[in-house]
N, C-alpha and C. Protein backbone atom coordinates (compact mmCIF):
# COMPACT_ATOMS: atom_id res chain seq x y z
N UNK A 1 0.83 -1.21 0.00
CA UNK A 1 0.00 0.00 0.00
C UNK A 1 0.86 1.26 0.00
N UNK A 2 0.15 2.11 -0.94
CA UNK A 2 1.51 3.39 -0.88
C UNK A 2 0.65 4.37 -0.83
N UNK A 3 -0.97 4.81 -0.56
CA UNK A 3 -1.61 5.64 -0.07
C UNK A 3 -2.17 5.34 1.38
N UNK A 4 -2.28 6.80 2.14
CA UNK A 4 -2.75 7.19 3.43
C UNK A 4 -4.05 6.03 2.99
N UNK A 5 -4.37 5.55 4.17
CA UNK A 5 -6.08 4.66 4.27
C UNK A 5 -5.78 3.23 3.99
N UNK A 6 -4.64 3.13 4.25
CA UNK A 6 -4.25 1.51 3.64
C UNK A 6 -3.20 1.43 4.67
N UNK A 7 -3.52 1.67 5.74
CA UNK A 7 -2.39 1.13 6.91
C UNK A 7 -2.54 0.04 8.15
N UNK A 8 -4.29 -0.16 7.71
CA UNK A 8 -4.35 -1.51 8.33
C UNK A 8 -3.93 -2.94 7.26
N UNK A 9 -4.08 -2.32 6.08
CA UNK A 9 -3.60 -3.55 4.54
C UNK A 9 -1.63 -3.70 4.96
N UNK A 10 -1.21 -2.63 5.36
CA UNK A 10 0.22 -2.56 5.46
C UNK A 10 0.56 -3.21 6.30
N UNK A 11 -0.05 -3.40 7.90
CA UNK A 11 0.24 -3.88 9.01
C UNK A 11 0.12 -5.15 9.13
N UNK A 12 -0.77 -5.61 8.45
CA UNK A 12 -1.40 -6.77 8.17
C UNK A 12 -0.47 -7.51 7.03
N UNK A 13 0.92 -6.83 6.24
CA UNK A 13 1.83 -7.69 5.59
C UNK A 13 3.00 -7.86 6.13
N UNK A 14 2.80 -7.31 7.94
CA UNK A 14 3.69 -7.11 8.34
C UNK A 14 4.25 -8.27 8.98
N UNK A 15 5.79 -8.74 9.59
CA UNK A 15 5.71 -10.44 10.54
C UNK A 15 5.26 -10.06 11.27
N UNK A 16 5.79 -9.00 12.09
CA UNK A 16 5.65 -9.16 13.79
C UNK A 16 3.63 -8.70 14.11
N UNK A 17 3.55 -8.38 13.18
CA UNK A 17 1.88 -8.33 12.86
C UNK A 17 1.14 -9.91 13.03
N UNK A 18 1.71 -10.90 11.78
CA UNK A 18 1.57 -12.11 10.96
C UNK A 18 2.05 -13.05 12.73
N UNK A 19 3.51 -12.74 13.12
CA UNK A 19 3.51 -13.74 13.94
C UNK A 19 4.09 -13.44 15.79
N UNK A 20 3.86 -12.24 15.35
CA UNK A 20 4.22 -11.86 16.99
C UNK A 20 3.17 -11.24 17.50
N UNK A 21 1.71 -10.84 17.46
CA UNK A 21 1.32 -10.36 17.85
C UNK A 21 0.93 -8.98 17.76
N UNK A 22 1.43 -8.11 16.81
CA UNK A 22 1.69 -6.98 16.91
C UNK A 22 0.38 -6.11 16.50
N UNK A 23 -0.42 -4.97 17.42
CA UNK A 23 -1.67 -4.80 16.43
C UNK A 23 -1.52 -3.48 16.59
N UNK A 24 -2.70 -2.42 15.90
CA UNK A 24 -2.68 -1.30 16.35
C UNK A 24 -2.58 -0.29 17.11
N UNK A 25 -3.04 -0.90 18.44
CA UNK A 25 -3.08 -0.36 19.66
C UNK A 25 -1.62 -0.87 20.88
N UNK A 26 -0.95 -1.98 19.76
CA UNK A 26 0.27 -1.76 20.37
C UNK A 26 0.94 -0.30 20.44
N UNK A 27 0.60 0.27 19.69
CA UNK A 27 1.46 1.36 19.32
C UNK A 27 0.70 3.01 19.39
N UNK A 28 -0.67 2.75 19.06
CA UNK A 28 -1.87 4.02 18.99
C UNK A 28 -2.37 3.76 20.05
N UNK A 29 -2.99 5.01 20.34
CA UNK A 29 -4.31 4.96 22.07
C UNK A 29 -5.43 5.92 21.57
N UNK A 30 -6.41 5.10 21.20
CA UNK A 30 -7.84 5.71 20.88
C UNK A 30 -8.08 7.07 21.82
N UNK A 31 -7.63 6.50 23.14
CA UNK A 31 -7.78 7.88 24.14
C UNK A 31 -7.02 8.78 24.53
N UNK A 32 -5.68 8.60 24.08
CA UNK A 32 -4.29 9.25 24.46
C UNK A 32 -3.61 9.80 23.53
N UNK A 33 -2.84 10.58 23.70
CA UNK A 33 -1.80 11.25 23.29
C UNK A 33 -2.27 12.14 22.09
N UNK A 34 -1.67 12.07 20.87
CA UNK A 34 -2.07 13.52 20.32
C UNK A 34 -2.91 13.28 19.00
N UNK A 35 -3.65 13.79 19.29
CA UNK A 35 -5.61 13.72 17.98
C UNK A 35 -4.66 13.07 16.72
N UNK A 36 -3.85 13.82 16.27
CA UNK A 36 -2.89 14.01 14.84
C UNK A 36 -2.57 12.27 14.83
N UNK A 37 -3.07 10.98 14.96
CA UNK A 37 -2.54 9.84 14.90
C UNK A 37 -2.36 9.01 16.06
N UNK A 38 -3.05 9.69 16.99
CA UNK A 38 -3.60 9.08 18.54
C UNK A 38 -2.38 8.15 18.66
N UNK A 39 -1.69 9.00 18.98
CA UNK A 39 -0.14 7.67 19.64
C UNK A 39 0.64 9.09 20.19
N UNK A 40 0.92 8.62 21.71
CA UNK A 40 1.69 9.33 22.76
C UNK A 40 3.05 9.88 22.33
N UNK A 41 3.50 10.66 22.63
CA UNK A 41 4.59 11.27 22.58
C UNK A 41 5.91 10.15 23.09
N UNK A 42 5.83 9.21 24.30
CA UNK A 42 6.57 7.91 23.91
C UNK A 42 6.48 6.82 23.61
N UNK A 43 5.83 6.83 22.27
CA UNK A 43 5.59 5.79 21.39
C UNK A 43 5.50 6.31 20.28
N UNK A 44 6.32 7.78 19.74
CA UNK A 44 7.15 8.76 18.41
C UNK A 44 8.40 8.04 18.80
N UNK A 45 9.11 7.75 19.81
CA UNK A 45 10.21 7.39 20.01
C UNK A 45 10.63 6.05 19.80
N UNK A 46 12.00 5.69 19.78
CA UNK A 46 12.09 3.72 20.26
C UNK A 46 11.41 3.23 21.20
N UNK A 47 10.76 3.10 21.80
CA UNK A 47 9.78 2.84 23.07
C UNK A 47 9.21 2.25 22.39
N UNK A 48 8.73 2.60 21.28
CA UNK A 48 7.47 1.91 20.37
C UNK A 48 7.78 0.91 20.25
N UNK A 49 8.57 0.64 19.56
CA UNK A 49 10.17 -0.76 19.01
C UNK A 49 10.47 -1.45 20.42
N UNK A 50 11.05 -0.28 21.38
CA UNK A 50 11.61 -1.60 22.13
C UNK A 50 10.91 -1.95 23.06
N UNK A 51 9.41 -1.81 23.34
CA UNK A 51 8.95 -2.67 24.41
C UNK A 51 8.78 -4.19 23.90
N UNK A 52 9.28 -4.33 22.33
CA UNK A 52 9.23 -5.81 22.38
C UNK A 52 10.55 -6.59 21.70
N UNK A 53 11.28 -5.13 20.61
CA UNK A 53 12.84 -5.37 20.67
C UNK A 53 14.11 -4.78 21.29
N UNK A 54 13.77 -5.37 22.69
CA UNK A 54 14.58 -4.63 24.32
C UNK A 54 16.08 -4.88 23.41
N UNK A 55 16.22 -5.82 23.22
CA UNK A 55 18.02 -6.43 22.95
C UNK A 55 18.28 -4.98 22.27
N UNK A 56 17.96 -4.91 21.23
CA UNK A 56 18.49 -3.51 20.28
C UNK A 56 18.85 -2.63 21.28
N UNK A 57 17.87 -2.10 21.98
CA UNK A 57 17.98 -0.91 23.36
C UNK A 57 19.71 -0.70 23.62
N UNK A 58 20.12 -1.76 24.18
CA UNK A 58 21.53 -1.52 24.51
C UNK A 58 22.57 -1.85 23.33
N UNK A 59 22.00 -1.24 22.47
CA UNK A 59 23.38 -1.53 21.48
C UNK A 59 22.74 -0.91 20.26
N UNK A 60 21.83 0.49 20.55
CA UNK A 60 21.46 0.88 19.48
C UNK A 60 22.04 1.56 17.87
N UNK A 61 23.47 1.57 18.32
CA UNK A 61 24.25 2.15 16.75
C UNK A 61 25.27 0.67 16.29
N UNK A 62 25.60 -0.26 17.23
CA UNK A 62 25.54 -1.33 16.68
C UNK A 62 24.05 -2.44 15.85
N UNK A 63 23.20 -1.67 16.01
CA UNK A 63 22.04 -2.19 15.19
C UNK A 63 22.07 -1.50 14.11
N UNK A 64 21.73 -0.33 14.10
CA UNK A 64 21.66 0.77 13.11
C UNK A 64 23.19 1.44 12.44
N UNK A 65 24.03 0.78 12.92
CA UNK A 65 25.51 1.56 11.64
C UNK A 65 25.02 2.91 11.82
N UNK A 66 24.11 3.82 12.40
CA UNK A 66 24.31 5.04 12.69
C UNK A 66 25.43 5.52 14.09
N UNK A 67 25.28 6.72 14.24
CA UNK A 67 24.95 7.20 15.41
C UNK A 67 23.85 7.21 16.76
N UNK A 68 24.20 6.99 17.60
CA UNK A 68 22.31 6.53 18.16
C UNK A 68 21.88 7.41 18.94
N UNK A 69 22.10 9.08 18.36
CA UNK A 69 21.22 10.13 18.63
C UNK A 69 21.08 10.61 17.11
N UNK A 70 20.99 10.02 16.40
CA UNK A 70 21.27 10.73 14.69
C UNK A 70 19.70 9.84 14.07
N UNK A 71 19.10 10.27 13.11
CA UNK A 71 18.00 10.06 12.55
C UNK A 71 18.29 9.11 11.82
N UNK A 72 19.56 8.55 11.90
CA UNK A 72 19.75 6.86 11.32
C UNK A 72 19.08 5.93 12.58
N UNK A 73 19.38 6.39 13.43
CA UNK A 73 19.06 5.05 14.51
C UNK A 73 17.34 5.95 15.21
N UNK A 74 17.06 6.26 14.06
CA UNK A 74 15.33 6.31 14.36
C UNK A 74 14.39 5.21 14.25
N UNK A 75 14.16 4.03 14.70
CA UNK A 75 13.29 2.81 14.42
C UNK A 75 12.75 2.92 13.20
N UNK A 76 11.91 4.44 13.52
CA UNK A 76 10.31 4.35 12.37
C UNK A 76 10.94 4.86 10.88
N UNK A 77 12.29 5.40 10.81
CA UNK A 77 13.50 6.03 9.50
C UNK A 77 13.49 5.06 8.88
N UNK A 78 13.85 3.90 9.47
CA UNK A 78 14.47 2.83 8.43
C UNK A 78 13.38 1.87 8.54
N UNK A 79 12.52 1.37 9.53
CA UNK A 79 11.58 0.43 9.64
C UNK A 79 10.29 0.68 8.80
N UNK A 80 9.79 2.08 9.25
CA UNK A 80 8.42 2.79 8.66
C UNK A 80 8.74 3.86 7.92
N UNK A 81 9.76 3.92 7.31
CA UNK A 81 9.71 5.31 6.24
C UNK A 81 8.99 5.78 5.94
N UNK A 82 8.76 7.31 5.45
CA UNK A 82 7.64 7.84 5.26
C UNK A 82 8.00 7.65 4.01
N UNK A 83 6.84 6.99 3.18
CA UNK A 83 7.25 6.56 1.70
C UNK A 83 5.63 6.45 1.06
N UNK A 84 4.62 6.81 1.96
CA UNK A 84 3.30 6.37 1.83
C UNK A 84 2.83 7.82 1.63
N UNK A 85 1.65 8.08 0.60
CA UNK A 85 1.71 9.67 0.28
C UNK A 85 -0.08 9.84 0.41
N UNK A 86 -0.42 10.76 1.02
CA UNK A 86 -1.66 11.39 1.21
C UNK A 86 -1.84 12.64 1.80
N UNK A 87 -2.71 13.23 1.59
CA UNK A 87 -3.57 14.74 1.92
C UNK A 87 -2.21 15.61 2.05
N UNK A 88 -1.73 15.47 0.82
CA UNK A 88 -0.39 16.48 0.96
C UNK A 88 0.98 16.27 1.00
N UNK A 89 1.40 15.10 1.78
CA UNK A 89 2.04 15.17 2.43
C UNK A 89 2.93 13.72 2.68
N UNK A 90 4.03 13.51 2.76
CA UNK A 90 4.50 12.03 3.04
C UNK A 90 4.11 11.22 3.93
N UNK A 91 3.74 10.35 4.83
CA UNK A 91 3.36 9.37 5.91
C UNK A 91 4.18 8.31 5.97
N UNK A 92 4.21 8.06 7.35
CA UNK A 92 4.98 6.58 7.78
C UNK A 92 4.46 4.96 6.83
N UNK A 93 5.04 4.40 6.42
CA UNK A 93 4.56 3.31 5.94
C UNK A 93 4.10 2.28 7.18
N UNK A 94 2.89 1.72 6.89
CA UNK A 94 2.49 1.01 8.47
C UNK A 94 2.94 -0.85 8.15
N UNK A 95 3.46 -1.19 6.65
CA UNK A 95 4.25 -2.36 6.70
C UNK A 95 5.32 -1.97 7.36
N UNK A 96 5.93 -2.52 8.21
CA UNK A 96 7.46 -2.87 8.78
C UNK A 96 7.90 -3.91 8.38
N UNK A 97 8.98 -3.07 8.27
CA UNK A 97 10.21 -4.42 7.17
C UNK A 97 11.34 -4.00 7.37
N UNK A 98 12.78 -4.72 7.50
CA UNK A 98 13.89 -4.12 7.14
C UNK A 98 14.20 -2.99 5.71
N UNK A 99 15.26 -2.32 5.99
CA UNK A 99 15.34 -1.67 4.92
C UNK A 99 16.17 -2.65 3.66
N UNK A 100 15.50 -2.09 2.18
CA UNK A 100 16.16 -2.83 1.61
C UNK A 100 15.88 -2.11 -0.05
N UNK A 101 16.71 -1.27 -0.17
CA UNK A 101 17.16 -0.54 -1.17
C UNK A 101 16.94 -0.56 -2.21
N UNK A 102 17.34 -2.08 -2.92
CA UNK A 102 16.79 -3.30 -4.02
C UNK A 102 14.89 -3.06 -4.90
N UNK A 103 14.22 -2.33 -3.52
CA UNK A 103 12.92 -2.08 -3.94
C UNK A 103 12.80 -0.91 -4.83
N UNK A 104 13.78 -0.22 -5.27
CA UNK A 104 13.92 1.05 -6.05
C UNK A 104 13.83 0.61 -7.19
N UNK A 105 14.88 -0.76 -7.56
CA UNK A 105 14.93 -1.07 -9.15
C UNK A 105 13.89 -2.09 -9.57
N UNK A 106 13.85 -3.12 -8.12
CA UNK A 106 12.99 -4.21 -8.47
C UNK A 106 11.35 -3.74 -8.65
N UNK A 107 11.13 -2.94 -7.89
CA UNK A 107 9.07 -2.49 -7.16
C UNK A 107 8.93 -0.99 -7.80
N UNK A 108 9.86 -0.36 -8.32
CA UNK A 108 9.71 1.14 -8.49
C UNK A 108 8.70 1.60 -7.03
N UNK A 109 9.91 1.80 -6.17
CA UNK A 109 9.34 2.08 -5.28
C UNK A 109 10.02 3.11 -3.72
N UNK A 110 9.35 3.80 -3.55
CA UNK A 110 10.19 4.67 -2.85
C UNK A 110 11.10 3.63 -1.82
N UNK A 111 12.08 4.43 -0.96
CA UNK A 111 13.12 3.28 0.05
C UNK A 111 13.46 3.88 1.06
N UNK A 112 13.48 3.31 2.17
CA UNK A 112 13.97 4.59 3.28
C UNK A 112 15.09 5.31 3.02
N UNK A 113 16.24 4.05 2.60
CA UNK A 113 17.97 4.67 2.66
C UNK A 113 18.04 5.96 2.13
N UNK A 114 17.56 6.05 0.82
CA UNK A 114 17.75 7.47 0.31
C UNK A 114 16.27 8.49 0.73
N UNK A 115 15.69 8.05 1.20
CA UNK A 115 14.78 9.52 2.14
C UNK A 115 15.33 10.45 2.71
N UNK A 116 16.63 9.72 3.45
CA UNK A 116 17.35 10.71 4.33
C UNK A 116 18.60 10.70 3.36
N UNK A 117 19.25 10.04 2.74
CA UNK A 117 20.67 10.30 2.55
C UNK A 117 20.28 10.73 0.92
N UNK A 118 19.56 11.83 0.73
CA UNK A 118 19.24 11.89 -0.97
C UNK A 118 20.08 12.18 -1.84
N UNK A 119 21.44 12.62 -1.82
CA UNK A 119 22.89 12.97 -2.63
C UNK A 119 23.12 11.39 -2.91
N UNK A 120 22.49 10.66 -2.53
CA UNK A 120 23.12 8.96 -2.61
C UNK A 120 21.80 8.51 -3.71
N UNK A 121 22.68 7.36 -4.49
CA UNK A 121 21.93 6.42 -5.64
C UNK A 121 21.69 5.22 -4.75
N UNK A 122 20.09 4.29 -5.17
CA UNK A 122 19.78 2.97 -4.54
C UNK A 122 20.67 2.13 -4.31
N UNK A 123 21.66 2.77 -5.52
CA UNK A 123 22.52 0.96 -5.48
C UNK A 123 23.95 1.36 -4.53
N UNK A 124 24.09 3.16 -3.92
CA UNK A 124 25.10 3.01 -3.15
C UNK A 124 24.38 2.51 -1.59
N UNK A 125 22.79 3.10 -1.49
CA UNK A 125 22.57 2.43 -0.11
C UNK A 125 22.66 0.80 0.20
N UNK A 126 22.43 -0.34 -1.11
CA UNK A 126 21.97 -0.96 -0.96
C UNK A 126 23.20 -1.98 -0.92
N UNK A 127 24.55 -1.42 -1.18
CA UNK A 127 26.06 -1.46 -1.21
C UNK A 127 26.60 -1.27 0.07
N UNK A 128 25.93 -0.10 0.65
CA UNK A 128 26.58 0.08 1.48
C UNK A 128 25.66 -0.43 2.87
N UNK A 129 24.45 -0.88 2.88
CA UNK A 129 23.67 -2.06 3.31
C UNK A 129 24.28 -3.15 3.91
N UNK A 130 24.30 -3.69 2.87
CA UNK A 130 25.55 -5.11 2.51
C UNK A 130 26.71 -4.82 3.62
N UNK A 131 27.55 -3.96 2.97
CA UNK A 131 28.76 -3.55 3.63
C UNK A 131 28.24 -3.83 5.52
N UNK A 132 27.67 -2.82 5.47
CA UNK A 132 27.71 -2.68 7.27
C UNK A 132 26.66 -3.59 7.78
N UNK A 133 26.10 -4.86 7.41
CA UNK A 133 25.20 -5.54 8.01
C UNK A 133 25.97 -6.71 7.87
N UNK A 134 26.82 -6.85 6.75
CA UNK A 134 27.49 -8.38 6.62
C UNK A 134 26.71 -9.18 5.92
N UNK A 135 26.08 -8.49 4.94
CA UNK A 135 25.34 -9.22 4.31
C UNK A 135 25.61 -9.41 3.08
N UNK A 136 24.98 -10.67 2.31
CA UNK A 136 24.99 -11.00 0.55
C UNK A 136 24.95 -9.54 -0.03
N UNK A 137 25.34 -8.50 -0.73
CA UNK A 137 25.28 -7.94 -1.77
C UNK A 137 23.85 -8.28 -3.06
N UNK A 138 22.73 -7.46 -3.21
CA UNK A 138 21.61 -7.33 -4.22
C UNK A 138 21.85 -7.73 -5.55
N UNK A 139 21.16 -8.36 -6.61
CA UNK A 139 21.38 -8.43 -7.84
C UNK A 139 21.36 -6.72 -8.38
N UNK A 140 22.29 -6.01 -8.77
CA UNK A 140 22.31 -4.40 -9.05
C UNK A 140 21.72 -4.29 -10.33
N UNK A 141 20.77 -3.42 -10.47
CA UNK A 141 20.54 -3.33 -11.45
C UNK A 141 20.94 -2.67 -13.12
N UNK A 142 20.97 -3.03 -13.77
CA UNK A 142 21.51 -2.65 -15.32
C UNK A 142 21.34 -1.32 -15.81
N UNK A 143 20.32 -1.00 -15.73
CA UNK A 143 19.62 0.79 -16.19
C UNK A 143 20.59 1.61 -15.57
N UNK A 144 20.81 2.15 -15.84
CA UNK A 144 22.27 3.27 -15.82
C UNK A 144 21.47 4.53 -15.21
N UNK A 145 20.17 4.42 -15.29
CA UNK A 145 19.26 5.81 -14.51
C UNK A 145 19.57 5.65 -12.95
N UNK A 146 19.87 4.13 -12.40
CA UNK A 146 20.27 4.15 -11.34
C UNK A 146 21.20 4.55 -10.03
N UNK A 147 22.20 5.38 -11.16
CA UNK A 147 23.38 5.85 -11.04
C UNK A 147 23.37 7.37 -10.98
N UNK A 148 22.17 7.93 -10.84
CA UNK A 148 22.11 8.83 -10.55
C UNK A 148 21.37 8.94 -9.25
N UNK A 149 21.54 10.10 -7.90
CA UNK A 149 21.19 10.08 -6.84
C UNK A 149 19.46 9.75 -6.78
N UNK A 150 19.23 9.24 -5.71
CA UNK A 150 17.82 8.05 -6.15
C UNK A 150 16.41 9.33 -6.25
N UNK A 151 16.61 10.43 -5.11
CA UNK A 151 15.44 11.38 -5.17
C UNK A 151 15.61 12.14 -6.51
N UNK A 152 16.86 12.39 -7.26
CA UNK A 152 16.56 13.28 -8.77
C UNK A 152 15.52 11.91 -9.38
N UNK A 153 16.63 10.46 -9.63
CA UNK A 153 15.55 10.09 -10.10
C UNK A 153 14.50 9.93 -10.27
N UNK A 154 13.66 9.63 -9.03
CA UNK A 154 12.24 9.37 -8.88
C UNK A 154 11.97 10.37 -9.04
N UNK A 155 12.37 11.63 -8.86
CA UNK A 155 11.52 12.95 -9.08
C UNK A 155 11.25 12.92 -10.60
N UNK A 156 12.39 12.10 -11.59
CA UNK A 156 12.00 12.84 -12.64
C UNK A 156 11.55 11.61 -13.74
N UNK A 157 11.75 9.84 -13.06
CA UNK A 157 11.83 8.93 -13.88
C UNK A 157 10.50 7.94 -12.86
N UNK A 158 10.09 8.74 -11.94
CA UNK A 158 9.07 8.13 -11.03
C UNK A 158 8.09 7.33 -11.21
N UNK A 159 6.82 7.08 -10.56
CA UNK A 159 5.40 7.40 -10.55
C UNK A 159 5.01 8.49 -10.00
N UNK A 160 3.65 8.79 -9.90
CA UNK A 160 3.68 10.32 -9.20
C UNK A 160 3.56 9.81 -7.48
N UNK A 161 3.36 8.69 -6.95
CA UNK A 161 4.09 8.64 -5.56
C UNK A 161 5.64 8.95 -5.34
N UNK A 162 6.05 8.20 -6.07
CA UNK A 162 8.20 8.13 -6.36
C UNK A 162 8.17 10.22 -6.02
N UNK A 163 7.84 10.67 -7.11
CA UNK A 163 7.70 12.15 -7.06
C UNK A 163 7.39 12.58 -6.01
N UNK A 164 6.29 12.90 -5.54
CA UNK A 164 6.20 12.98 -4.46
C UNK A 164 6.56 13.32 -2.90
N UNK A 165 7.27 11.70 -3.13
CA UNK A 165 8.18 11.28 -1.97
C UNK A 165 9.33 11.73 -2.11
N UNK A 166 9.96 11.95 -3.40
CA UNK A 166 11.23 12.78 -3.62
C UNK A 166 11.68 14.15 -3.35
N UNK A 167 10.14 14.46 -3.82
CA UNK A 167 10.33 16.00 -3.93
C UNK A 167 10.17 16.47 -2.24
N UNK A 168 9.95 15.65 -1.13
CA UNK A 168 9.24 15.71 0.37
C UNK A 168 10.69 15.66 0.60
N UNK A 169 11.11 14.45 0.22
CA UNK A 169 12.53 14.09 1.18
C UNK A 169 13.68 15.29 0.48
């Protein structure tokens, strides 16, 4: 789902949705916190994340290859990107998933990595992914449009979500 109104369809493709339990009101309070998305001021934060992934807590820039006061080691940055577009404006995606870069060439589809790092192309986040997780390296893709920083592209080789989300981030 990549429009606002489709975030119970998102949650619902989510695992920890599928097999941990995870529902709306883990995270929202019908009666609390602020009208704008009824979820408390600590549950904007990791709080949200770690009342059920505590381990991360103490070793938060060894999870995140950020800094862990820096908007890399934001849970909802790389988990829930705002990549979902309605009444204006970008929104959190309510699937949670690792980040994974690869969805730029494979899904034409917005990606967290370059939301925030937009001077960067898919295939350097998804390189440099790899690199700091220790992981297999992506099949990279061939199109040479890729090679240019990922928000010019989508701004200009998009859908009008890709746009959008480019022109936001």
């Amino acid at each position: 789902p990549r429009l606002t109104a489709y975030e119970y369809q998102s949650l619902l493709m989510t695992a920890d949705y599928q097999k941990g339990g995870l529902t709306c009101i883990t995270c929202h309070n019908m009666h609390g916190g602020d009208p704008k998305g009824m979820i408390t001021d600590e549950k904007r934060g990791p709080a949200a994340c770690l009342q059920c992934h505590s381990e991360i807590g103490s070793d938060v820039a060894g999870h995140t290859k950020h800094l862990t006061d820096s908007t890399g080691s934001d849970c909802y940055a790389c988990h829930m990107p705002k990549i979902v577009f309605g009444v204006m404006q970008a929104h959190p995606t309510h699937r949670i998933a690792k980040p994974d870069p690869s969805r730029a060439w494979a899904f034409q589809m917005p990606e967290a990595c370059t939301v925030c790092h937009v001077n960067r192309t898919a295939v350097w986040a998804a390189l440099e992914l790899s690199r700091t997780h220790g992981t297999e390296a992506p099949v990279l893709p061939e199109d040479p449009q890729f090679g240019t920083a990922e928000t010019v592209r989508a701004a200009f080789a998009g859908d009008v979500v890709q746009r959008a989300i480019a022109a936001e981030a």
